[in-house]
Protein backbone atom coordinates (compact mmCIF):
# COMPACT_ATOMS: atom_id res chain seq x y z
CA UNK A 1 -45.96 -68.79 6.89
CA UNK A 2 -48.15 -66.45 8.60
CA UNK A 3 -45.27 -65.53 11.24
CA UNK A 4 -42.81 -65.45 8.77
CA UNK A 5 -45.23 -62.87 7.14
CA UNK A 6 -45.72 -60.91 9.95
CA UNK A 7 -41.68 -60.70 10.73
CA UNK A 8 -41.12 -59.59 7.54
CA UNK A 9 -43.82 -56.89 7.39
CA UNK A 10 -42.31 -55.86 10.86
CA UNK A 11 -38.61 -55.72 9.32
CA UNK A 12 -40.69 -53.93 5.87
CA UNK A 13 -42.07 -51.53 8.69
CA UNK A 14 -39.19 -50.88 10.77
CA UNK A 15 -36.63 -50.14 7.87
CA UNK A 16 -39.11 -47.59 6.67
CA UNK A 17 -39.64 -46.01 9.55
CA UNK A 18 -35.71 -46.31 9.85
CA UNK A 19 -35.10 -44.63 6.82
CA UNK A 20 -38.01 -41.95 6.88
CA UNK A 21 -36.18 -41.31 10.22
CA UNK A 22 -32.99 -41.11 8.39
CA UNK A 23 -34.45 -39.23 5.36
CA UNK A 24 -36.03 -36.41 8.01
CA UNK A 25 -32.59 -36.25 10.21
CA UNK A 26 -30.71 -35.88 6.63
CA UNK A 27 -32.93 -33.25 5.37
CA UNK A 28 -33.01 -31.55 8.71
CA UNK A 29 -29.24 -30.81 9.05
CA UNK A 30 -28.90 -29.94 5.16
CA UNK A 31 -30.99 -26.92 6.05
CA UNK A 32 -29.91 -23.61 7.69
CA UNK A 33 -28.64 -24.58 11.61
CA UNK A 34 -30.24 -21.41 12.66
CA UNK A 35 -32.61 -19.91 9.94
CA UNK A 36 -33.49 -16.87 11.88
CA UNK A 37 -29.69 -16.23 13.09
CA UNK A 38 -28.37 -13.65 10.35
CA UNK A 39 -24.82 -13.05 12.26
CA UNK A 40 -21.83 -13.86 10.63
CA UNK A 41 -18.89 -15.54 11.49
CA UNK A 42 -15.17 -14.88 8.88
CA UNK A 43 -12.90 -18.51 8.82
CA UNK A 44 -10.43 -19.21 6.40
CA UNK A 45 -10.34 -22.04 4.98
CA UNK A 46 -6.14 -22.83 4.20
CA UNK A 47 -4.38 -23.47 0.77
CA UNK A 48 -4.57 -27.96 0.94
CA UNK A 49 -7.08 -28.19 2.89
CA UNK A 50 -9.60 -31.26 2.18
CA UNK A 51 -13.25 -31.45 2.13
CA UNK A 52 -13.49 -33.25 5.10
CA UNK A 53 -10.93 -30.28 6.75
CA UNK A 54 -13.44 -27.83 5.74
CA UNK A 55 -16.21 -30.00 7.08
CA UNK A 56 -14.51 -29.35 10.92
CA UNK A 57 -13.91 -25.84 10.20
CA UNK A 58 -17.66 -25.50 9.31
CA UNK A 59 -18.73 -27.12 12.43
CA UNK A 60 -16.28 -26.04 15.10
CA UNK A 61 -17.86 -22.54 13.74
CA UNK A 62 -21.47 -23.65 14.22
CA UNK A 63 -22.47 -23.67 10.29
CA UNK A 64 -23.11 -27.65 10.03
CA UNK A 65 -24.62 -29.26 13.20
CA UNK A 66 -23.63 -32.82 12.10
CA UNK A 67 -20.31 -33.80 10.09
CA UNK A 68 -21.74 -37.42 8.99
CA UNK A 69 -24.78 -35.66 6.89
CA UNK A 70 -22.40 -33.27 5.68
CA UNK A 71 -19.95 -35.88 4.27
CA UNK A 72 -22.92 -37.78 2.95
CA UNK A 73 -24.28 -35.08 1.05
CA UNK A 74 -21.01 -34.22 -0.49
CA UNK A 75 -20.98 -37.77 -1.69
CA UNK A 76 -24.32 -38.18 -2.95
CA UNK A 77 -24.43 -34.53 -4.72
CA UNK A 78 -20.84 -34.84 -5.78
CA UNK A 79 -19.50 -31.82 -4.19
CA UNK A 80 -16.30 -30.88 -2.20
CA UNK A 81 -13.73 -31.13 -5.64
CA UNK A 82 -14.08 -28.04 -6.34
CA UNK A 83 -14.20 -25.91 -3.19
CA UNK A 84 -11.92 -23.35 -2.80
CA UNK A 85 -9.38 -22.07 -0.04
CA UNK A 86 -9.77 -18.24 0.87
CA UNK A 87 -11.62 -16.08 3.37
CA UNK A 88 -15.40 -16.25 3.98
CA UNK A 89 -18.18 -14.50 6.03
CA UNK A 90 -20.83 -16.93 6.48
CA UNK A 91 -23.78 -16.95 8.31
CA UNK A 92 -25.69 -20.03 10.75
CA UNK A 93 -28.78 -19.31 8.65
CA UNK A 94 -27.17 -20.70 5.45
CA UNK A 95 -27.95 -24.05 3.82
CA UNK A 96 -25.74 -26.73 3.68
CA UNK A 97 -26.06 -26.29 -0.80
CA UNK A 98 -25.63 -22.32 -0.18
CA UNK A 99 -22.76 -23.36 2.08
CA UNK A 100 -21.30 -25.03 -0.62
CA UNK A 101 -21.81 -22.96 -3.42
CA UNK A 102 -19.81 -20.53 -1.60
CA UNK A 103 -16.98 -22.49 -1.56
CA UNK A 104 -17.27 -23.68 -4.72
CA UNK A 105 -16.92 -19.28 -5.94
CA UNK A 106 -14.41 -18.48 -4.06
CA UNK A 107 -13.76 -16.18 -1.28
CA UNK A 108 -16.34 -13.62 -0.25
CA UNK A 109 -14.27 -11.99 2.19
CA UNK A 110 -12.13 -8.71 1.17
CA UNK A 111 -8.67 -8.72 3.44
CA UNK A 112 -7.00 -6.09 1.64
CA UNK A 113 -7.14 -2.81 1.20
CA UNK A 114 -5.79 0.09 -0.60
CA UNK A 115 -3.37 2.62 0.75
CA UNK A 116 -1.74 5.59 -1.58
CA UNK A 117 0.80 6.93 -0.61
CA UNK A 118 1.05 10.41 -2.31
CA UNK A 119 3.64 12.63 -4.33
CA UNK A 120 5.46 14.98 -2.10
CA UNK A 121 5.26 13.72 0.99
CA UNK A 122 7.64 13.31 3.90
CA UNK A 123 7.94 10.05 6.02
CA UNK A 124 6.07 11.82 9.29
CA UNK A 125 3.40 13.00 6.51
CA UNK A 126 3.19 9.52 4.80
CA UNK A 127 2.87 8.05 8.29
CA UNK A 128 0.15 9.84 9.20
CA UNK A 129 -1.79 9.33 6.34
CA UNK A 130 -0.90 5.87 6.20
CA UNK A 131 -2.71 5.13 9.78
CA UNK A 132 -5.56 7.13 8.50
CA UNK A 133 -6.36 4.28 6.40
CA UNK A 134 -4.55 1.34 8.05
CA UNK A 135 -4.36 1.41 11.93
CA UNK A 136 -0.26 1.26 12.14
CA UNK A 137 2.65 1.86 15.33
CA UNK A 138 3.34 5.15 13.98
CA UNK A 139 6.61 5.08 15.91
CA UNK A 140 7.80 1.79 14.94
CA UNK A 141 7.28 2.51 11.73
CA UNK A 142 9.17 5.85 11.70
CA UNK A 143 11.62 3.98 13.68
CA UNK A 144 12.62 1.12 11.22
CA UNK A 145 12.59 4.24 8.54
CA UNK A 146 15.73 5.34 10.30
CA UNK A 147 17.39 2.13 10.12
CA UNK A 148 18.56 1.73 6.60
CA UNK A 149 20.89 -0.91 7.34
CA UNK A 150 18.13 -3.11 8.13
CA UNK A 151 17.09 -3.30 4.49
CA UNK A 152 20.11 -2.61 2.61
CA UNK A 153 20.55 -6.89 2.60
CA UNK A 154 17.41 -7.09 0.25
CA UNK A 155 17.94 -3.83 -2.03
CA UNK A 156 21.07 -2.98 -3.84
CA UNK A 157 20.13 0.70 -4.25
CA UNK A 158 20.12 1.21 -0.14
CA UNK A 159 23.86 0.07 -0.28
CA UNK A 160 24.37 3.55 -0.68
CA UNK A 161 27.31 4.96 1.78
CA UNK A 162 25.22 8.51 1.74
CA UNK A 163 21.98 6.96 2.30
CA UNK A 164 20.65 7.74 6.23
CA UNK A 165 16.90 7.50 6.50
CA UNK A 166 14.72 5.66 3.94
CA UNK A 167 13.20 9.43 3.18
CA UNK A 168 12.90 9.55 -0.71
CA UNK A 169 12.61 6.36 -1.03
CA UNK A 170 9.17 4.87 -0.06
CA UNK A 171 7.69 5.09 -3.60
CA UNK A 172 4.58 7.34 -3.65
CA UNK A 173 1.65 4.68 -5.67
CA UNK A 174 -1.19 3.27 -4.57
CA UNK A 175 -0.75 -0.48 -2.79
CA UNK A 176 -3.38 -3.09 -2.39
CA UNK A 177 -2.30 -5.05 1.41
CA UNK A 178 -3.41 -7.15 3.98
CA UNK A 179 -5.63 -5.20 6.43
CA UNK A 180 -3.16 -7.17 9.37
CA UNK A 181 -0.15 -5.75 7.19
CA UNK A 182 2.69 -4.75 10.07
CA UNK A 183 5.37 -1.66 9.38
CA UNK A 184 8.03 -3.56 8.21
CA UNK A 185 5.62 -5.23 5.92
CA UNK A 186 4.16 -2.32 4.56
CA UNK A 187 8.01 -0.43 4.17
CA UNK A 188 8.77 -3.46 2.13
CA UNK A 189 6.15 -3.19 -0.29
CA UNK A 190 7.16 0.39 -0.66
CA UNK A 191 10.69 -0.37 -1.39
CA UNK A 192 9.29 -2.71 -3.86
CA UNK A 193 7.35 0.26 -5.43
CA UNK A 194 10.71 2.06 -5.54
CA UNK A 195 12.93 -1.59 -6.37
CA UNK A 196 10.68 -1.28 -10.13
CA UNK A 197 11.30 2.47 -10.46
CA UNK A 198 15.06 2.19 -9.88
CA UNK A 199 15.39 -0.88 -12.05
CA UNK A 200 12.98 0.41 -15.14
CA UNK A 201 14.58 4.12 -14.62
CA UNK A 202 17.74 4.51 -12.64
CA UNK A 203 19.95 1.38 -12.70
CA UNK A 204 21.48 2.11 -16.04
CA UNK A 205 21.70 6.36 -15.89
CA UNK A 206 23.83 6.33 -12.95
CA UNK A 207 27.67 5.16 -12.83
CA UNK A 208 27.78 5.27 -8.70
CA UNK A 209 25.30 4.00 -6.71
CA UNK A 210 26.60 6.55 -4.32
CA UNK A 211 25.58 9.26 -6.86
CA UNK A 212 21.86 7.99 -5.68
CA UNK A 213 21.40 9.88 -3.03
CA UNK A 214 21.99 13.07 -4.93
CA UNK A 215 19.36 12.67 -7.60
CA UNK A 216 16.95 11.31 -5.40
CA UNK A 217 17.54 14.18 -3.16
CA UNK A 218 16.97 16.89 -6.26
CA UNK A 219 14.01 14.91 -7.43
CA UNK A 220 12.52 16.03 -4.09
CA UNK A 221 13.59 19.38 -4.23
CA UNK A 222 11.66 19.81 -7.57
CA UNK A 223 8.53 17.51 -6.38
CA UNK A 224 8.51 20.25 -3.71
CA UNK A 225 8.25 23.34 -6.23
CA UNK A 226 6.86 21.74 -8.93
CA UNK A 227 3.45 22.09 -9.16
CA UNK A 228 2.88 20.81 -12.86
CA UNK A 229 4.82 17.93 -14.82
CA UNK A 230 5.55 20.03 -17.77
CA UNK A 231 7.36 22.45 -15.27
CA UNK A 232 9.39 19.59 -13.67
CA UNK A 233 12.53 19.82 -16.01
CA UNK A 234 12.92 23.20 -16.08
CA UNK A 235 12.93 23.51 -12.29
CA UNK A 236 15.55 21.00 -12.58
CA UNK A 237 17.47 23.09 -14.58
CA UNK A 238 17.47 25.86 -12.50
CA UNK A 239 18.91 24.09 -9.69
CA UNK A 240 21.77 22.57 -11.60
CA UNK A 241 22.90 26.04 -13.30
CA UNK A 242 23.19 27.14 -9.78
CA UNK A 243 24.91 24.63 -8.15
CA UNK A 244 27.17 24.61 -11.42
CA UNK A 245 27.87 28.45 -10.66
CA UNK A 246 28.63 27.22 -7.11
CA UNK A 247 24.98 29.25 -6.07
CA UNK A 248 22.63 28.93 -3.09
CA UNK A 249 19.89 26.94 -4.20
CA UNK A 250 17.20 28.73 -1.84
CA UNK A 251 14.69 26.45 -2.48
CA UNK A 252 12.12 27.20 -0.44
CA UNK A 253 10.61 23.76 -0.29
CA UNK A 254 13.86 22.49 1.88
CA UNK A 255 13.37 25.24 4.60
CA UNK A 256 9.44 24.30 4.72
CA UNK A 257 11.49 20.73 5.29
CA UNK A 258 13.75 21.78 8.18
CA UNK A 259 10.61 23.71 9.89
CA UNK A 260 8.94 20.47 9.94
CA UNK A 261 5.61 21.86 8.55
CA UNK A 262 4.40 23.54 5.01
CA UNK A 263 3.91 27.22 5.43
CA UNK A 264 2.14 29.11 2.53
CA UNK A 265 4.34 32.00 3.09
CA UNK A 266 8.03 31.72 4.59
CA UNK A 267 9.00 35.22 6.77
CA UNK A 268 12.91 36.40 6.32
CA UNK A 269 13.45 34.50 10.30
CA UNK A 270 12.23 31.40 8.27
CA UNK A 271 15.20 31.69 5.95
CA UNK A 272 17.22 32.07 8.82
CA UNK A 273 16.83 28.54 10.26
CA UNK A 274 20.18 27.01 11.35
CA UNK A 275 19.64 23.71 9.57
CA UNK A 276 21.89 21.60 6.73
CA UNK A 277 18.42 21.48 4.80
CA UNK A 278 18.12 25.10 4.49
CA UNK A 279 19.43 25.98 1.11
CA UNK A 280 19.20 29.55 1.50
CA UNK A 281 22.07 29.03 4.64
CA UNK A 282 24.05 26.12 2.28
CA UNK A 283 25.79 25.74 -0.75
CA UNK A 284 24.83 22.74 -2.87
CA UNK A 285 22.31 20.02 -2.22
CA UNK A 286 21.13 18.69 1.39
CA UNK A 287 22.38 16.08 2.86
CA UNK A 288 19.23 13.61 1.44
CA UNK A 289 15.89 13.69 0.34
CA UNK A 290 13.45 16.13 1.60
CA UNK A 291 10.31 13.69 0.50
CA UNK A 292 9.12 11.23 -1.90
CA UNK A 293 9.44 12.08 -5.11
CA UNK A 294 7.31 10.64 -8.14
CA UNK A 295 8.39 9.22 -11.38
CA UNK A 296 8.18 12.98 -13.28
CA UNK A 297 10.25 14.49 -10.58
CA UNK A 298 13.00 11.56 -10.73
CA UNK A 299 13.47 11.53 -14.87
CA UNK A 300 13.71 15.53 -14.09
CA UNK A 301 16.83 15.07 -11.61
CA UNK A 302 17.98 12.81 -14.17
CA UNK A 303 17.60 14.71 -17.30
CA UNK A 304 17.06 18.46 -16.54
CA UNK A 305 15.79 20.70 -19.55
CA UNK A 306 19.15 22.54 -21.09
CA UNK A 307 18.06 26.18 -19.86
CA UNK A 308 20.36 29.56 -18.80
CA UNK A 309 17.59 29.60 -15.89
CA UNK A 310 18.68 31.00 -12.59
CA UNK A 311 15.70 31.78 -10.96
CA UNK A 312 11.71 30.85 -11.31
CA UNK A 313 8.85 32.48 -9.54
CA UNK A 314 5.18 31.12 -8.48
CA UNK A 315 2.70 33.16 -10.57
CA UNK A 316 -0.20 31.98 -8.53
CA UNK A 317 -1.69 29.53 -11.09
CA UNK A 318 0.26 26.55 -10.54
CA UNK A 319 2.75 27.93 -12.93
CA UNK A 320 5.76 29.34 -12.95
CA UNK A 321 7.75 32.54 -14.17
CA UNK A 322 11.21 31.22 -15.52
CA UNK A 323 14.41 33.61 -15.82
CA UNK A 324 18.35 33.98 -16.75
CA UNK A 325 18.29 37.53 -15.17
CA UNK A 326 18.04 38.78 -11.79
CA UNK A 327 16.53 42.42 -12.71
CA UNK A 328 13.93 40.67 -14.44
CA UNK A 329 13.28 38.12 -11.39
CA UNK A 330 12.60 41.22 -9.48
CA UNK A 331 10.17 43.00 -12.47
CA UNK A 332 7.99 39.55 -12.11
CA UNK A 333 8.25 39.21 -8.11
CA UNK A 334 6.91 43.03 -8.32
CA UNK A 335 4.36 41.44 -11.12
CA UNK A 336 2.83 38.13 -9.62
CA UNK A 337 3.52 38.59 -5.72
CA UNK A 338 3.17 42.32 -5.33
C-alpha cells in the first residue's frame, strides 16, 4: 500500500507539474510575442478563409509564436466563427484576445482612397492631377485614352464612328479606389461615372449615337466659359444661334485648348493658331471634346435656353454680359474690359 501510495502521489505530482507547465506555456503564448515591439506588419486575410488559415497567416507573420495554443484557445473561448476577411495592420506586441477581437471588427486597414477628378479639365490636366494623388504611368494612361476602340466592347456610347480620344468622356466626380488601382482600372471606373450619366441623361434625348460626339463636344465648350450653372444654358444658346446662322463660334476656351495651356488673356497671334479646335479659324463645332464636362454643362448642350443671343462677354465677376447686337457687344467690351 505504501508504494502504491507513493506512485500515485508521484503520478498526483507529476501531472501537476505537467499541467502548471502546460497552464504557464498556454498563458505565455496567449500574450503579446513581443510586448515592447510596436511595428506593424498589413496581411490580408482572403474572402473563405478558415480559422485555422488565419492561424498560419498570423504566424508566418510573427503575431502567434505557437499554432497549437492558438487553436486551443479558439476552442476553449469559442472564437474564430466570427472573424472576418479584410486588410489589417497588426502589431507583435498584441495579445492573442486583442488579436482576435480585431478580426472579429473587421478590417482596420484603409486600401482606398479618393481621387476627384474635376469639372473642366482636359485628359493631360486630369492626368496630372490624378498622379498627384495616386502614383500612376502618366503615359500609359494617356496612351490607352487614345485608344477608344479598346473600350468601345464594354460601352455602347464609345461605338460612336466620330469618337477619337476618350476626351469628354472621363466623368469629372469624386471616386473611392484601390490605392494599387492601374490606368486601365482607373479609366474604367471613369467610364462608369460617365456609363450612369449617359444612361440617367443622354440615352433617350439623342436619336444617333453618332450625334454624341457633338453634344458632348458643346458641353465642353460651355464648361469652358461657363463660370456659373445658372449661366450654362444661355451660353449654350449662344453657340447654337451661331452655328444656326452658319457663324464662327470664337470661343475662346477651344483656342486656350489648341495652345495646350489656359491663358488669362489670349493676344490677336493666339487667335491665329492654325488648329481644327480654333473656332475663331472654323466654322461649326471641333472635331470632339475640348474637356470633361459636368452634368450642368451636358443638360445645357442638350437643352439650350431659347435666346436671340449672339454674343456674351466676361464682366469680371464670374458673370456674364449677354447680347443679340453687335454695337452693344462693343458698348459692354468698352464697359467691363476697358
Amino acid at each position: 500500500m505504501k508504494k502504491s501510495a507513493k506512485l500515485i502521489l508521484t503520478l498526483i505530482v507529476i501531472l501537476a507539474i505537467a499541467f502548471f507547465s502546460a497552464s504557464n506555456y498556454y498563458n505565455d503564448n496567449i500574450k503579446p510575442v513581443a510586448i515592447e515591439d510596436s511595428s506593424t506588419v498589413v496581411l490580408t486575410v482572403p474572402t473563405g478563409t478558415t480559422p485555422g488559415g488565419i492561424g498560419d497567416i498570423l504566424y508566418d507573420n510573427g503575431l502567434v509564436s505557437d499554432l497549437t495554443v492558438y487553436k486551443v484557445y479558439l476552442k476553449l473561448n469559442g472564437r474564430g466563427s466570427l472573424f472576418k476577411a479584410g486588410d489589417y495592420e497588426m502589431s507583435r506586441s498584441m495579445s492573442l484576445d486583442e488579436i482576435c477581437s480585431l478580426l472579429e471588427n473587421g478590417s482596420n486597414v484603409n486600401r482606398t482612397i479618393n481621387i476627384t477628378v474635376r469639372e473642366g479639365l482636359t485628359i493631360i490636366e486630369a492626368a496630372e492631377e490624378i498622379n498627384e494623388q495616386l502614383s500612376i504611368d502618366k503615359d500609359r494612361f494617356l496612351s490607352l485614352c487614345d485608344d477608344v476602340e479598346y473600350f468601345s466592347h464594354e460601352y455602347e456610347f464609345l461605338k460612336s464612328e466620330n469618337i477619337k480620344s476618350l476626351e469628354g468622356y472621363l466623368y469629372p466626380e469624386t471616386y473611392n479606389v484601390y490605392l494599387d488601382s492601374d490606368e486601365e482600372t482607373l479609366i474604367r471606373r471613369f467610364l462608369d461615372g460617365y456609363q450612369s450619366i449617359y444612361d440617367s441623361y443622354m440615352a433617350d434625348n439623342i436619336d444617333d449615337i453618332n450625334d454624341l460626339n457633338r453634344i458632348m463636344t458643346m458641353a465642353s465648350i460651355v464648361e469652358g466659359e461657363a463660370l456659373k450653372d445658372s449661366e450654362r444654358p444661355a451660353i449654350s444658346s449662344v453657340f447654337h444661334n451661331r452655328i444656326e446662322l452658319g457663324w464662327k463660334l470664337e470661343s475662346c476656351a477651344t483656342v486656350q485648348y489648341a495652345l495646350g495651356e489656359r491663358k488669362p488673356r489670349l493676344t490677336y497671334d493666339d487667335l491665329e493658331i492654325d488648329s481644327v479646335y480654333n473656332t475663331y479659324l472654323y466654322e461649326g463645332l471641333p472635331p470632339g471634346p475640348i474637356n470633361s464636362p459636368g452634368l450642368e454643362s451636358i443638360k445645357a448642350a442638350l437643352n439650350p435656353e431659347e435666346t436671340d443671343y449672339l454674343f456674351f462677354l466676361a464682366k469680371g465677376d464670374g458673370f456674364h454680359y449677354f447680347t443679340d447686337n453687335y454695337d452693344d457687344f462693343l458698348e459692354a467690351k468698352r464697359k467691363y474690359i476697358n
